[in-house]
Every structure is written in structure tokens, then in C-alpha cells.
C-alpha atoms as a PDB file:
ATOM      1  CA  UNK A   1     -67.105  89.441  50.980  1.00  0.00           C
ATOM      2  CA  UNK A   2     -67.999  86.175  50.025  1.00  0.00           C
ATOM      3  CA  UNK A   3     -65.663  86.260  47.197  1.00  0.00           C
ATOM      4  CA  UNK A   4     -62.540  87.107  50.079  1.00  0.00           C
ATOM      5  CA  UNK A   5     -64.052  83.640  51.579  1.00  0.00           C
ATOM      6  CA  UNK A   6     -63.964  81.442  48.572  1.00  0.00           C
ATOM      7  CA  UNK A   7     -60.595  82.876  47.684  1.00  0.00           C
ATOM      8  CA  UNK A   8     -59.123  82.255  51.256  1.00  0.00           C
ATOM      9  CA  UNK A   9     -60.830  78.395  51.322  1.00  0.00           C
ATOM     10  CA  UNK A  10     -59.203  77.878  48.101  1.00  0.00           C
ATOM     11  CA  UNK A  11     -55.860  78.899  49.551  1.00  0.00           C
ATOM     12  CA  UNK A  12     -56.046  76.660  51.967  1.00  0.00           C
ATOM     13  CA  UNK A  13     -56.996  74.182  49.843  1.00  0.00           C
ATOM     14  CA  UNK A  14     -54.406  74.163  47.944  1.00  0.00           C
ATOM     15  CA  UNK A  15     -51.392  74.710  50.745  1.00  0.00           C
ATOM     16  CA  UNK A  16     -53.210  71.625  52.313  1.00  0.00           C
ATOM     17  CA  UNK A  17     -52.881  69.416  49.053  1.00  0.00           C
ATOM     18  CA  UNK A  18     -49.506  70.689  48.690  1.00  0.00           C
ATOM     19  CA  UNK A  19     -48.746  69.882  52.116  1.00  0.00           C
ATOM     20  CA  UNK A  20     -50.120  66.108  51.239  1.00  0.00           C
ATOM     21  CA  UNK A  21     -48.404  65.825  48.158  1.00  0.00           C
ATOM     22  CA  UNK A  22     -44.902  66.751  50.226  1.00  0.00           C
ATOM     23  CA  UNK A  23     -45.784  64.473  53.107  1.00  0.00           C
ATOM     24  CA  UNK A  24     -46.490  61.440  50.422  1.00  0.00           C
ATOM     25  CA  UNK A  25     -43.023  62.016  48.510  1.00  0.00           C
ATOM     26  CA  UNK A  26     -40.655  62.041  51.832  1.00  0.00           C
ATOM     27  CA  UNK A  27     -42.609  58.838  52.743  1.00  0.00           C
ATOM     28  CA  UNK A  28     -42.102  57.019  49.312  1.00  0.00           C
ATOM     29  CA  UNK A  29     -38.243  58.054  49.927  1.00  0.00           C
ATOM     30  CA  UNK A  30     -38.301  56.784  52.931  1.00  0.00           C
ATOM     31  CA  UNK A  31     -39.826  53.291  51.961  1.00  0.00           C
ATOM     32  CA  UNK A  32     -37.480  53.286  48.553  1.00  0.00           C
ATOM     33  CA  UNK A  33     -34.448  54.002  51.437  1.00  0.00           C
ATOM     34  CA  UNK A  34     -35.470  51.058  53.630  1.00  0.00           C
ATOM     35  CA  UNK A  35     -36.013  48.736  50.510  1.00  0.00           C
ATOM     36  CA  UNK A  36     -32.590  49.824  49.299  1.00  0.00           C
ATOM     37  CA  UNK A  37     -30.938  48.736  52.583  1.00  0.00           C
ATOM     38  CA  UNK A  38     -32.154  44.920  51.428  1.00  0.00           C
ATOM     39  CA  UNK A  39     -33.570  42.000  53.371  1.00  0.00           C
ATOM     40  CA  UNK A  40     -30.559  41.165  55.665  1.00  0.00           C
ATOM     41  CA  UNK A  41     -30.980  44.470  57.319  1.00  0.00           C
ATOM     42  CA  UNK A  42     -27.716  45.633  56.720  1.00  0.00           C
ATOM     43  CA  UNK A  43     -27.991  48.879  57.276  1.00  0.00           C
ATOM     44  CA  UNK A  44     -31.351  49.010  59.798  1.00  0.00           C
ATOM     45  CA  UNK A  45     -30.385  49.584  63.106  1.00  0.00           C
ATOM     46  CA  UNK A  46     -30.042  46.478  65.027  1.00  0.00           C
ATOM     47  CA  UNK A  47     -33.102  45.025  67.647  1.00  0.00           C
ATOM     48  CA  UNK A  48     -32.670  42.194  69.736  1.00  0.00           C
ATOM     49  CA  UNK A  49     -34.504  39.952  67.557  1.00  0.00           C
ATOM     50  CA  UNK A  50     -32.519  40.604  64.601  1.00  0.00           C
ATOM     51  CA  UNK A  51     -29.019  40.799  66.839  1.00  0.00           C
ATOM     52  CA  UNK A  52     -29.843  36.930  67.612  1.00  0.00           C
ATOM     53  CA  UNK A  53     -30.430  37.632  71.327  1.00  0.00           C
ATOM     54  CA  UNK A  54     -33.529  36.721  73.236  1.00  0.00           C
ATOM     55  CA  UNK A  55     -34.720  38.374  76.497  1.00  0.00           C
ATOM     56  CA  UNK A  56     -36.252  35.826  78.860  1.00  0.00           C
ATOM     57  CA  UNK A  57     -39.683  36.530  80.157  1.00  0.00           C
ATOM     58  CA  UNK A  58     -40.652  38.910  82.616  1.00  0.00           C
ATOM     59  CA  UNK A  59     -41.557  38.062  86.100  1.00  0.00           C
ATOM     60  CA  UNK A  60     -44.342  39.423  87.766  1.00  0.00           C
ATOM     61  CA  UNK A  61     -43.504  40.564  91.453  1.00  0.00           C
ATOM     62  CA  UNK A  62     -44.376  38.259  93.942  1.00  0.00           C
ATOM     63  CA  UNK A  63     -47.251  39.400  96.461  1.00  0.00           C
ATOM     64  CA  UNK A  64     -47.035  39.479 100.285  1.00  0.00           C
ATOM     65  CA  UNK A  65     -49.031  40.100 102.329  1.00  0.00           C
ATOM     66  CA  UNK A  66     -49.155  43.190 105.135  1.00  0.00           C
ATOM     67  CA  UNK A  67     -48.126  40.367 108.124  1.00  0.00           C
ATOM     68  CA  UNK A  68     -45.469  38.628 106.384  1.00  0.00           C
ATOM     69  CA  UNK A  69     -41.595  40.198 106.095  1.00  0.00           C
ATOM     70  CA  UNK A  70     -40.665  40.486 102.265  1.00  0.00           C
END
């Protein structure tokens, strides 16, 4: 019986590093994908700091109180 338990913790073991291993090679591909797309961003998707737009700043909502119309 114990043997069944070392046998099925190995298993797991090794599904888990597998599992890591796979994990670490689509991130690498992912990071070798956004270093291919270069500096200039050419192909990132673009965000309103890289579009050259600015969004002013928000505003918090004014407070009135219960006795005043607003």
C-alpha cells in the first residue's frame, strides 16, 4: 500500500513538472513574440499613451449637502 502511494506522488510529480516545464516554454514564446514586434510597438496593440493622446484628470464629484438643490 505504501508502494501504490509513492507511485501515485511520483505521478504527480512528474505531470506537475511537466505542467511547469509547458507553462515556462509558452511564456518564453510569448516574450521572444513581443521582443520580435520591436521597440516602436508596431505590432502591440495601441494604449493611449503610446497613441499620443492624453486623458485629462478625473474630477471628483462635488458634495452637497441634504439642504442645498444640486
Amino acid at each position: 500500500m505504501a508502494h501504490e502511494k509513492d507511485s501515485q506522488d511520483n505521478q504527480k510529480a512528474e505531470r506537475l513538472a511537466a505542467a511547469l516545464r509547458a507553462n515556462l516554454a509558452r511564456r518564453k514564446a510569448q516574450a521572444r513574440g513581443r521582443r520580435a514586434a520591436g521597440p516602436d510597438g508596431a505590432d502591440a496593440p495601441q494604449t493611449p499613451a503610446s497613441a499620443g493622446t492624453v486623458k485629462p484628470p478625473l474630477r471628483e464629484p462635488a458634495i452637497v449637502p441634504d439642504d442645498e438643490p444640486g
